[in-house]
Protein backbone atom coordinates (compact mmCIF):
# COMPACT_ATOMS: atom_id res chain seq x y z
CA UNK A 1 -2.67 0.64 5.76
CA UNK A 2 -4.81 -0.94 8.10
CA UNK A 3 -6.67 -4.22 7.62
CA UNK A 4 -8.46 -6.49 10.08
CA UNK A 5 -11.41 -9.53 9.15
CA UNK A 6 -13.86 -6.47 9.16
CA UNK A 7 -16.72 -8.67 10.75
CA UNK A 8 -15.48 -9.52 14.56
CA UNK A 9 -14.18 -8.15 17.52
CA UNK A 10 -10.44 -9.99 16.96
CA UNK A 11 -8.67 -6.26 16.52
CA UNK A 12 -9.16 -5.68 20.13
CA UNK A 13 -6.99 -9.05 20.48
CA UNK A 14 -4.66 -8.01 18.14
CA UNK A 15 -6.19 -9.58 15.11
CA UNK A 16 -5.17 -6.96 12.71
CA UNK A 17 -2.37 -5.70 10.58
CA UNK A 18 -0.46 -2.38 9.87
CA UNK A 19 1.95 -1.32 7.22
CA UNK A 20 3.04 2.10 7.32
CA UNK A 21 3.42 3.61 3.51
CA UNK A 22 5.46 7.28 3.08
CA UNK A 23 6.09 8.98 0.13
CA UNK A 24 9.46 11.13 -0.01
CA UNK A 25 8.73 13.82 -2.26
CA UNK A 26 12.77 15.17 -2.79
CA UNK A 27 13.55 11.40 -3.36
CA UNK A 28 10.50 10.31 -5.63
CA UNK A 29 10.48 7.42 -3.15
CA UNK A 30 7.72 4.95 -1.65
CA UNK A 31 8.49 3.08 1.37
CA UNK A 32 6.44 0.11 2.22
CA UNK A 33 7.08 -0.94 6.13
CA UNK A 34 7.46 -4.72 7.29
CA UNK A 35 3.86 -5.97 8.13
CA UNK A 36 3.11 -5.51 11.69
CA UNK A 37 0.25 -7.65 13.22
CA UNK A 38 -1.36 -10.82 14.17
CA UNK A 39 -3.91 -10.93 11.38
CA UNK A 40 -2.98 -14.30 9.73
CA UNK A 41 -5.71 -14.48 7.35
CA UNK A 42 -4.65 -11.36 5.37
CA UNK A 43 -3.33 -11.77 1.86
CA UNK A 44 0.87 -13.48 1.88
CA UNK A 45 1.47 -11.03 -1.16
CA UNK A 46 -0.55 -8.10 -2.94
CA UNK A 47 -0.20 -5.65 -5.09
CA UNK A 48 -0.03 -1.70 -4.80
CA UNK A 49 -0.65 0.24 -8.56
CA UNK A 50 0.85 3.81 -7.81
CA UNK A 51 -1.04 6.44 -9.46
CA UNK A 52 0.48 10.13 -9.50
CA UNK A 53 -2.37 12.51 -9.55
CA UNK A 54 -2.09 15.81 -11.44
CA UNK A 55 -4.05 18.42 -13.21
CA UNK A 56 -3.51 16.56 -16.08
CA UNK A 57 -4.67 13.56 -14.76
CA UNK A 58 -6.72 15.14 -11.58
CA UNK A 59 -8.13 11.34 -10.36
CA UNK A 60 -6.02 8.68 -8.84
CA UNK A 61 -9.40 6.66 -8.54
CA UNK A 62 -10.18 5.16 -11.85
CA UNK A 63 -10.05 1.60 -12.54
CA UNK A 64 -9.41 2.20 -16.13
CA UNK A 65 -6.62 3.82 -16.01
CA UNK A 66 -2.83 2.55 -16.06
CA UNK A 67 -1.08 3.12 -13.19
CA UNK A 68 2.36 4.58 -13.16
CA UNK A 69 3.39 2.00 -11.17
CA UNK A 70 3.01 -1.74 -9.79
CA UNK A 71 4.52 -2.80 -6.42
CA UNK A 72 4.11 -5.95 -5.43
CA UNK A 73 4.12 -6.61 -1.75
CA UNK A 74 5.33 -9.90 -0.09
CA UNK A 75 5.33 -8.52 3.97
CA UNK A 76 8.96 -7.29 4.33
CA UNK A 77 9.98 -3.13 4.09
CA UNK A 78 10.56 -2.32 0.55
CA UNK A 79 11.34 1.15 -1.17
CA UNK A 80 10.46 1.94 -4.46
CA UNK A 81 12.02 4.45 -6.81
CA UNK A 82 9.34 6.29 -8.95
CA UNK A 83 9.14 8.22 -11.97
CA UNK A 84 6.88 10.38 -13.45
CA UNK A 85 5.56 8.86 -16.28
């Protein structure tokens, strides 16, 4: 995930952040990276609602619907274990 002010120049200074997130399909894992950047203004914590997408439930975009899972994100590399629910 990328994320930057989204109104200046500063990513070309380094004004931005990055956090790589992988999905292990044999493990049913999520891996959330350490925050990379210099983008101080970004969010200390957020959350992350995982959604698995199916046939049965064929959109992952719907903000009615309950996600499978919550992850909440501080800045430091966290995995989480999932299950399909």
């Amino acid at each position: 995930m990328y994320e930057d002010d989204g109104l200046t120049y500063n990513y070309e200074k380094g004004g931005f952040n990055y956090i790589q997130i992988e999905y292990d399909d044999q493990t049913k894992t999520v891996t959330f990276s350490k925050r990379t950047g210099n983008y101080t203004a970004a969010p200390k914590s957020r959350m992350f609602n995982i959604v698995f997408v199916s046939k049965q439930r064929p959109s992952g975009i719907d903000s009615q619907a309950k996600p499978n899972t919550s992850v909440s994100y501080k800045g430091n590399s966290i995995k989480v274990k999932l299950t399909n629910n």
